[in-house]
N, C-alpha and C. Protein backbone atom coordinates (compact mmCIF):
# COMPACT_ATOMS: atom_id res chain seq x y z
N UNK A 1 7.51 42.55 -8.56
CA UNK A 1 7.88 41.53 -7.60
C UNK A 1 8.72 40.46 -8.32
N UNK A 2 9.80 40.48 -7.84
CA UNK A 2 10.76 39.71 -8.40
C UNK A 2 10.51 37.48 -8.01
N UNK A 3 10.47 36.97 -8.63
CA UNK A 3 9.99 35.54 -9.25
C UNK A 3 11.25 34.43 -8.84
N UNK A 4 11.57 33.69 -8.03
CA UNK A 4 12.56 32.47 -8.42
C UNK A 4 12.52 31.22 -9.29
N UNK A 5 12.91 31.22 -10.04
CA UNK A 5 12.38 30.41 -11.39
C UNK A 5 13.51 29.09 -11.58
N UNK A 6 12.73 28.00 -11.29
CA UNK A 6 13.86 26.73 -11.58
C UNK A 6 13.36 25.41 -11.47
N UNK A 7 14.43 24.36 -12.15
CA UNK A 7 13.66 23.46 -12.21
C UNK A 7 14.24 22.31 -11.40
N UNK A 8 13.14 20.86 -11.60
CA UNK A 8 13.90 19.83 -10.68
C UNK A 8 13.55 18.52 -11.96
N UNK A 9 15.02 17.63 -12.19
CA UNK A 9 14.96 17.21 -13.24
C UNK A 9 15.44 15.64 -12.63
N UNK A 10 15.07 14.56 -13.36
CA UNK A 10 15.02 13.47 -12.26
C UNK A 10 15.20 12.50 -13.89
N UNK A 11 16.37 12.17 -13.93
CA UNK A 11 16.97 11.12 -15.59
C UNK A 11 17.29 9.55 -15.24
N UNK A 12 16.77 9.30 -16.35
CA UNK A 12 17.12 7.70 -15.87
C UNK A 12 18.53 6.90 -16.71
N UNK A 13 19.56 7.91 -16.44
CA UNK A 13 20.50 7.59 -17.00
C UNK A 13 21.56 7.24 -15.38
N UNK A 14 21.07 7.86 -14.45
CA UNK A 14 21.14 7.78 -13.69
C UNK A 14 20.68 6.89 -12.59
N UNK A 15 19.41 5.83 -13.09
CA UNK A 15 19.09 5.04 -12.29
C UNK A 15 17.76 5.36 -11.67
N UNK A 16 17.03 6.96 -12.27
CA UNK A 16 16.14 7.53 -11.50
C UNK A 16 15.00 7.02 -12.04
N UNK A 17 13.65 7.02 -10.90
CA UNK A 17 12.82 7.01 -11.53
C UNK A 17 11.68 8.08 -11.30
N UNK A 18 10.41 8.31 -12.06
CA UNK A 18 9.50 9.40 -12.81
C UNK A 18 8.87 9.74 -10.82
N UNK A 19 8.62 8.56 -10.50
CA UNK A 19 8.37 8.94 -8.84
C UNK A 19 9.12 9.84 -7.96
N UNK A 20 10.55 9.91 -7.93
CA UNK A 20 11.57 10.49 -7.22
C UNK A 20 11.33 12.35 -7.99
N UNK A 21 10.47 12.43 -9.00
CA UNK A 21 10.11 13.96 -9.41
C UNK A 21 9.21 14.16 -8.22
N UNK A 22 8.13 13.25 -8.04
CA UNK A 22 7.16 13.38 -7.42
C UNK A 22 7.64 13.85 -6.24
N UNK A 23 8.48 12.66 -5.74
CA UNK A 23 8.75 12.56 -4.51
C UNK A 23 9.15 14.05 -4.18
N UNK A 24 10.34 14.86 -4.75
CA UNK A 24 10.74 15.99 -4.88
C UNK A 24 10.05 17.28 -5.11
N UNK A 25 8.87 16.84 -5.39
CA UNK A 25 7.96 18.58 -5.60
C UNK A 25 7.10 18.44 -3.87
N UNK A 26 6.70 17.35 -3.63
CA UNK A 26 6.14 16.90 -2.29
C UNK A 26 7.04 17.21 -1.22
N UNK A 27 8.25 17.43 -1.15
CA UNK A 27 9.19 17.89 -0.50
C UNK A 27 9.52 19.39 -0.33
N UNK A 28 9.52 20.43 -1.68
CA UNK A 28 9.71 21.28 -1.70
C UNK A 28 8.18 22.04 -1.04
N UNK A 29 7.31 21.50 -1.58
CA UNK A 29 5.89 21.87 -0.65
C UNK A 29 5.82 21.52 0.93
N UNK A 30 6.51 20.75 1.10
CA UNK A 30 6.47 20.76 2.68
C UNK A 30 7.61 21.54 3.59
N UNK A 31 8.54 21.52 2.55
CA UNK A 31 9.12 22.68 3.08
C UNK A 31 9.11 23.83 3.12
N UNK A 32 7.86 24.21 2.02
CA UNK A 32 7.72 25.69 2.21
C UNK A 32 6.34 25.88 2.57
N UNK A 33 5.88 24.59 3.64
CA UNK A 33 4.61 25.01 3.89
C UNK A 33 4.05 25.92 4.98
N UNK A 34 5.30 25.71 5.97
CA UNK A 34 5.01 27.26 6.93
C UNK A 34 5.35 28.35 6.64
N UNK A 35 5.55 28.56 5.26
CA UNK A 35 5.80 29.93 4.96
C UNK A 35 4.55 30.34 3.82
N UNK A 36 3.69 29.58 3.99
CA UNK A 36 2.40 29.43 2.72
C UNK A 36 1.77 30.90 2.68
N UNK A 37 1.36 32.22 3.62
CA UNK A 37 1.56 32.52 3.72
C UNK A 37 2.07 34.22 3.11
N UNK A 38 3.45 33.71 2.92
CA UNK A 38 4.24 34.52 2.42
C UNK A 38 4.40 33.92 1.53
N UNK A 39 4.14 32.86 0.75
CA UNK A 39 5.30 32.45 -0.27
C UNK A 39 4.20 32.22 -0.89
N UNK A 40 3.99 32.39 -2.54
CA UNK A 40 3.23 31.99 -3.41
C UNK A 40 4.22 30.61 -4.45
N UNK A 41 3.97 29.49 -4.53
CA UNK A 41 4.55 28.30 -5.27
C UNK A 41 3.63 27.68 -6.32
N UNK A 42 4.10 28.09 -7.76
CA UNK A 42 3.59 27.49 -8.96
C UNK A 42 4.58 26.68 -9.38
N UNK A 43 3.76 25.30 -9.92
CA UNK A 43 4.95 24.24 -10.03
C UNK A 43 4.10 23.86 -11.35
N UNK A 44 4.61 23.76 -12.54
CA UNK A 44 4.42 23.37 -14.22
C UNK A 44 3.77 21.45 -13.87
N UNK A 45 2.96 20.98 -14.77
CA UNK A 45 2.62 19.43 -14.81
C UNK A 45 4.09 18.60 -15.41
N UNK A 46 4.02 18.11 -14.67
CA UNK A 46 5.64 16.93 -14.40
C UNK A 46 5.51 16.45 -16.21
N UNK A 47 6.65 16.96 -17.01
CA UNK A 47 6.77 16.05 -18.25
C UNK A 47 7.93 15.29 -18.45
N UNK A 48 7.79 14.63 -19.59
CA UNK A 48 8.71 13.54 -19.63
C UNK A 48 9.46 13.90 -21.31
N UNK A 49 11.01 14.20 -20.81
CA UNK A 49 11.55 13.93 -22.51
C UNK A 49 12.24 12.90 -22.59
N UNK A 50 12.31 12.63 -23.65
CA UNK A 50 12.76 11.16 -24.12
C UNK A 50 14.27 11.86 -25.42
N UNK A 51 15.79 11.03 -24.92
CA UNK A 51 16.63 11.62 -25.88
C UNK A 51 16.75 10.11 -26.62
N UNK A 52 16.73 9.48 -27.84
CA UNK A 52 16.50 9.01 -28.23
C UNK A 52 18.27 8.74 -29.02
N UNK A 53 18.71 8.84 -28.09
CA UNK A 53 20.34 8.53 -28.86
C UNK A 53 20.39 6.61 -28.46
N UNK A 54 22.05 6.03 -29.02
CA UNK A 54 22.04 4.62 -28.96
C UNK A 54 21.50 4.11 -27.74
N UNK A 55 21.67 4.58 -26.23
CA UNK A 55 20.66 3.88 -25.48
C UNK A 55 19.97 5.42 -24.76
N UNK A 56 18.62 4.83 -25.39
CA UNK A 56 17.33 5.87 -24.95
C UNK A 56 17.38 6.12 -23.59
N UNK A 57 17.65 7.47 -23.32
CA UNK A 57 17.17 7.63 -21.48
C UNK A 57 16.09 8.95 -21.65
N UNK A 58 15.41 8.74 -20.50
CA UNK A 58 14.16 9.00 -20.48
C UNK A 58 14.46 10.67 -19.26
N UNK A 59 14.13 11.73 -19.18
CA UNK A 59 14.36 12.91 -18.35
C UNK A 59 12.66 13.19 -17.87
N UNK A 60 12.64 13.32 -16.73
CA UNK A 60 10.82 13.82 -16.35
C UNK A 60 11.74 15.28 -15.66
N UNK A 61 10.83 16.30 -15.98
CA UNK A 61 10.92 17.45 -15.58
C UNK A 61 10.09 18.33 -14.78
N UNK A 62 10.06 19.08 -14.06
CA UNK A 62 8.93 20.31 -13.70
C UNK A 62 9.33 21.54 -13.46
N UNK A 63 9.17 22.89 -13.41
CA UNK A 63 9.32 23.89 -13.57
C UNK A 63 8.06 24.51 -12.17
N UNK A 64 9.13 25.33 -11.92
CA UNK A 64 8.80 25.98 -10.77
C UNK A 64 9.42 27.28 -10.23
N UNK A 65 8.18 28.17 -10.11
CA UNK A 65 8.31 29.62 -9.54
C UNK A 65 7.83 29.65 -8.47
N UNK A 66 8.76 30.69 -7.95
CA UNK A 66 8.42 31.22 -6.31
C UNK A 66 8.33 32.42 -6.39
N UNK A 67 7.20 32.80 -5.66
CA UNK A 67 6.88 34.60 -5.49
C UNK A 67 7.06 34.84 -4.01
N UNK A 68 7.42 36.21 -3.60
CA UNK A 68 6.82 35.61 -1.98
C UNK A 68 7.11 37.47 -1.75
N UNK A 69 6.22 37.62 -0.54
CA UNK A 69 6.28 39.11 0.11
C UNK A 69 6.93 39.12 1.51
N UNK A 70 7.06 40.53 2.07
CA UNK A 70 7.73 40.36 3.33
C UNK A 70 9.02 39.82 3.50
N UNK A 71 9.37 39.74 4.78
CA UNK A 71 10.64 39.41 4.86
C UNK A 71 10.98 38.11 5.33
N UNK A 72 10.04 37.25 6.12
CA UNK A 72 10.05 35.92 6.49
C UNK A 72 8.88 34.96 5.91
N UNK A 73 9.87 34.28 4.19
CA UNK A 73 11.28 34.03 4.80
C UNK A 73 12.23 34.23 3.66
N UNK A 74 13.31 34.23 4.06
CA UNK A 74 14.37 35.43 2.86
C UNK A 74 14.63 34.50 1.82
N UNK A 75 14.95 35.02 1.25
CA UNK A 75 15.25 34.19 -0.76
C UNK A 75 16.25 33.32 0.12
N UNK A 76 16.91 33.62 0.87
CA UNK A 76 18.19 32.47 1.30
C UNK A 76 17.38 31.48 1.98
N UNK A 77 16.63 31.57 2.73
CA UNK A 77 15.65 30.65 3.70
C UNK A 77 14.77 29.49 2.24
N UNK A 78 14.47 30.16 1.30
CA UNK A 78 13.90 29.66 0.63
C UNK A 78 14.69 28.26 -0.67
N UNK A 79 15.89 29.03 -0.67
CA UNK A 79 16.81 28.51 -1.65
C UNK A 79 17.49 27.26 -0.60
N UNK A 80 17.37 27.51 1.00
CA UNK A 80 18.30 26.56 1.43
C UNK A 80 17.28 25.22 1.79
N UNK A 81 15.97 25.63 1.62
CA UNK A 81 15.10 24.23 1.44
C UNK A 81 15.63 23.69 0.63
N UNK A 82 15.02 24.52 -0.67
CA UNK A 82 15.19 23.85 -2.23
C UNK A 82 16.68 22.73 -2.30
N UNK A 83 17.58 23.38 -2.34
CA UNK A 83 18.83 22.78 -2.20
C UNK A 83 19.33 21.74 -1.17
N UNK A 84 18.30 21.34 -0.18
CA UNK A 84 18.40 19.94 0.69
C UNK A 84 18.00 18.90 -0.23
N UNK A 85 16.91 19.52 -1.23
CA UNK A 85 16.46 18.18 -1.79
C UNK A 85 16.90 17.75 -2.95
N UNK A 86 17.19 19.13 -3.95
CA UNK A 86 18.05 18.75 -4.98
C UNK A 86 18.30 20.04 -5.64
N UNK A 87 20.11 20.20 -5.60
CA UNK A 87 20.20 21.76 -5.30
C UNK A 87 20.18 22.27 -7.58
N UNK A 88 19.01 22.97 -7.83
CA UNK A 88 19.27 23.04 -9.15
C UNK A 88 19.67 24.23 -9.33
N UNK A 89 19.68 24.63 -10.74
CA UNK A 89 20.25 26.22 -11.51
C UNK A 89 18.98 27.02 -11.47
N UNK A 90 19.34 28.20 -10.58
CA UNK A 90 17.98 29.09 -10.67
C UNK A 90 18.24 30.25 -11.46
N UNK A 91 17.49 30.82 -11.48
CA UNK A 91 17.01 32.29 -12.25
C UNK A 91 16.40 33.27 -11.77
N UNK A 92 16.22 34.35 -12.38
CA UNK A 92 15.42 35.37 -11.42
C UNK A 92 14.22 36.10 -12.68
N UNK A 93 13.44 36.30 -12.43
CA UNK A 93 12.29 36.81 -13.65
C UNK A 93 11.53 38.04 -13.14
């Protein structure tokens, strides 16, 4: 069974803050909550890297796989949630 594997990355070089990760995994769960279901969603504990160049910005991360059976709802149904909220680089595993 093939896996969608990707992440959602939220930098404060940008102005972001460690909440707006939150905010964003709470989103992707509600959007894939009528498909609960069919869709199996493992999401990694939210970390934080720190790049430590002349001005320090701070990156919070999480990592997240999607499994899912059947046909509703299709990898496209699934990817066009994801990508309302923040469209990232996926993978396949």
């Amino acid at each position: 069974m093939r896996s969608l594997i990707f992440q959602q990355i939220v930098d404060s070089r940008w102005g972001e803050e460690s909440s707006l990760l939150l905010e964003r995994i709470e989103a992707i769960k509600r959007g894939l909550a009528p498909y609960q279901e069919n869709v199996e969603l493992r999401i990694s504990k939210p970390r934080e890297v720190i790049w430590p160049s002349p001005e320090p910005s701070i990156q919070w991360r999480a990592d997240f796989q999607i499994r899912k059976w059947g046909r509703d709802p299709t990898w496209d149904r699934i990817m066009t949630i994801i990508n309302r909220i923040k469209p990232p680089h996926y993978s396949w595993q």
